[in-house]
C-alpha atoms as a PDB file:
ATOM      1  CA  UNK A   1     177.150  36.251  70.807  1.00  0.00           C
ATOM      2  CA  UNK A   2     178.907  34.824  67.617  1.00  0.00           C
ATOM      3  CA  UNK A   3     176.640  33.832  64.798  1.00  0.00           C
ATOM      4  CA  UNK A   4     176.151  30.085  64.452  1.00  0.00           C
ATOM      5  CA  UNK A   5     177.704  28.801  61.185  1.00  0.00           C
ATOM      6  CA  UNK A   6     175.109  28.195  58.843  1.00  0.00           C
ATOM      7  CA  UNK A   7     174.978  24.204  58.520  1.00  0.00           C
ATOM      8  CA  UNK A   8     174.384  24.321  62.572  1.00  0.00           C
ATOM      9  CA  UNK A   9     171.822  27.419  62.275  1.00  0.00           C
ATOM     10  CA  UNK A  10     169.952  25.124  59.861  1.00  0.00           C
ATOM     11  CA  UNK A  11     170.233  21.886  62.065  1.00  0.00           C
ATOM     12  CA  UNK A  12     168.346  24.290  64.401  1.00  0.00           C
ATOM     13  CA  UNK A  13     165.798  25.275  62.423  1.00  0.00           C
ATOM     14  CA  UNK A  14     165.121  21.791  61.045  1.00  0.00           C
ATOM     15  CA  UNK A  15     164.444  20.137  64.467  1.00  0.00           C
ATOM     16  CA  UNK A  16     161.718  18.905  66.304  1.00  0.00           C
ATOM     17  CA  UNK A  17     160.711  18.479  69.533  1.00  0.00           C
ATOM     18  CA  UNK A  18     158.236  15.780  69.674  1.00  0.00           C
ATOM     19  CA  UNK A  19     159.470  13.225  72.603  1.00  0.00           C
ATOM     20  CA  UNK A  20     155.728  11.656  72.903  1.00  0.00           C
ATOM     21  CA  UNK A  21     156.372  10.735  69.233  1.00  0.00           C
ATOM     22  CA  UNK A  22     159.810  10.138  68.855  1.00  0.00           C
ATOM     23  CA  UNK A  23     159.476   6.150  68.986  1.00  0.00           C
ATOM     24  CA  UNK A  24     157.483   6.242  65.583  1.00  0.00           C
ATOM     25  CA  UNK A  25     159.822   7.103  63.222  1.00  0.00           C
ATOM     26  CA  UNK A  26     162.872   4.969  62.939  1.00  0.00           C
ATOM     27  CA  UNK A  27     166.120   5.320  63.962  1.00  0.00           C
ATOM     28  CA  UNK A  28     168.979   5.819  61.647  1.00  0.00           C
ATOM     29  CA  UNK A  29     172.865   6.917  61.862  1.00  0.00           C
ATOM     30  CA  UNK A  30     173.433  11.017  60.667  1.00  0.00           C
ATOM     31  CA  UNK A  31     176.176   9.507  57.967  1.00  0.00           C
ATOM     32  CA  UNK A  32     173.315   7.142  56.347  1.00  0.00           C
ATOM     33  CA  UNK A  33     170.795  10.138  55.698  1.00  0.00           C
ATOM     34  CA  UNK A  34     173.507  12.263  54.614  1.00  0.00           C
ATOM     35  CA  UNK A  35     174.172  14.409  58.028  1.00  0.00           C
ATOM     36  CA  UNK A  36     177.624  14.341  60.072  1.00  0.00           C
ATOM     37  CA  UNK A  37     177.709  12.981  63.005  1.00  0.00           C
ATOM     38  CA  UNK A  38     180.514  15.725  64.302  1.00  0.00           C
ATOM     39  CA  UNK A  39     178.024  18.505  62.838  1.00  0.00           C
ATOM     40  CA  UNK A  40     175.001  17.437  65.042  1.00  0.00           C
ATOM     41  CA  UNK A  41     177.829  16.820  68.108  1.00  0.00           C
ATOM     42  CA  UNK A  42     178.759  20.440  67.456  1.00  0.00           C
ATOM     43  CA  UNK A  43     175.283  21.471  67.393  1.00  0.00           C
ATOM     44  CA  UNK A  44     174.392  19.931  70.823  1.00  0.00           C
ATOM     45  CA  UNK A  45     177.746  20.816  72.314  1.00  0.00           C
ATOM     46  CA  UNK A  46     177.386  24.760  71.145  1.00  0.00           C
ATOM     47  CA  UNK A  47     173.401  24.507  72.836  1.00  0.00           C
ATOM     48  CA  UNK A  48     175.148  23.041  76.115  1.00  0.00           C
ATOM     49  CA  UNK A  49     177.601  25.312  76.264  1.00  0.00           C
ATOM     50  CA  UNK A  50     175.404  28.261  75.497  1.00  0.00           C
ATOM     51  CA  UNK A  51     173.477  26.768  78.510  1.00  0.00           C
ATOM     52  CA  UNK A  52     170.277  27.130  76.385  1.00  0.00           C
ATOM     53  CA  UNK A  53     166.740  26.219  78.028  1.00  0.00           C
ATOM     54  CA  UNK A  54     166.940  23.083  75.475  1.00  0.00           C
ATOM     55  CA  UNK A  55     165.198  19.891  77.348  1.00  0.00           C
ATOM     56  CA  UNK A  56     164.767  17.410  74.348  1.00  0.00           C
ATOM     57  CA  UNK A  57     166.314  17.788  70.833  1.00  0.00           C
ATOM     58  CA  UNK A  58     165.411  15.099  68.572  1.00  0.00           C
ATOM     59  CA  UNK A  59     166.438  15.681  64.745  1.00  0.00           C
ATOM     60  CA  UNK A  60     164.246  14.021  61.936  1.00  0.00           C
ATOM     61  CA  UNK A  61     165.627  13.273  58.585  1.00  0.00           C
ATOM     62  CA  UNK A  62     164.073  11.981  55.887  1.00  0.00           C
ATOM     63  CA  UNK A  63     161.748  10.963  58.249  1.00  0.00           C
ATOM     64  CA  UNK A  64     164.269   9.166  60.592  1.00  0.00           C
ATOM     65  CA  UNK A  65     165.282   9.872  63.821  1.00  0.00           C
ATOM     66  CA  UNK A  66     169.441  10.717  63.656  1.00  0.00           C
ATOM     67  CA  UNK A  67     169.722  12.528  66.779  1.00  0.00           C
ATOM     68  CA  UNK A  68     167.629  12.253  70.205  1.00  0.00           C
ATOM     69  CA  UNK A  69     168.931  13.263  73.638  1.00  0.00           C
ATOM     70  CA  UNK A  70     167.282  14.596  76.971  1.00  0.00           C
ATOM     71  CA  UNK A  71     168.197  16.700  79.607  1.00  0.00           C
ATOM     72  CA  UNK A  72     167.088  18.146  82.925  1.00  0.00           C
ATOM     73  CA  UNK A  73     165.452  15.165  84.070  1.00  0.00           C
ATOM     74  CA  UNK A  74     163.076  15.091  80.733  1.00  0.00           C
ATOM     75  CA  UNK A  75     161.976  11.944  79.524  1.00  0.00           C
ATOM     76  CA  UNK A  76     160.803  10.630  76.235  1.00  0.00           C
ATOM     77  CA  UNK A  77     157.113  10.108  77.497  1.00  0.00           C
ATOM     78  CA  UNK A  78     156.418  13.510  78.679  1.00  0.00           C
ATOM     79  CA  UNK A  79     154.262  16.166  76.838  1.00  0.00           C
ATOM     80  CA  UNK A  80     155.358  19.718  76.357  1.00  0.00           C
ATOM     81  CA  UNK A  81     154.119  23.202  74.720  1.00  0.00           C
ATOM     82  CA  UNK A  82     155.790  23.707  71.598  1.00  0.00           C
ATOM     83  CA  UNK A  83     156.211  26.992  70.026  1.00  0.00           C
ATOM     84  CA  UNK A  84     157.498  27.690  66.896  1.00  0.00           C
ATOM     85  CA  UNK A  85     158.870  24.114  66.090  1.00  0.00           C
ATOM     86  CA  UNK A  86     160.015  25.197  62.364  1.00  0.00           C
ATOM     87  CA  UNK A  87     160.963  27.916  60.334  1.00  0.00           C
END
């Protein structure tokens, strides 16, 4: 597997997966916190193509939400376990 380049192996590290929550913390472009928007498309394009058990990504800056997206028929409202949510 090639190594991720580091702003995307960051990204990674620096999200959270907290759908029940998500809805508290406001929303916000990537570009007005400071984050590109084609570095977090890259980031969830390399998971999907990697085919990575990923069901919820939701990235937090500065306390706002830039990034939220779902997948295999996960919903915002559902709980999950959660290991090792940051590094």
């Amino acid at each position: 597997m090639m190594p991720l380049p580091r702003p995307i192996l960051v990204l990674l590290f620096s999200v959270l997966v907290l759908p029940a929550q998500a809805n508290s913390f406001e929303r916000a472009t990537p570009e007005s916190q400071g984050v590109s928007s084609d570095g977090l498309r890259e980031m969830s394009e390399w998971v999907r193509s990697e085919e990575l058990d990923v069901r919820s990504l939701i990235v937090l800056r500065n306390g706002k939400r830039i990034l939220e997206w779902y997948a295999g028929g996960v919903t915002p409202d559902m709980n999950h376990n959660v290991f090792s949510v940051t590094k």
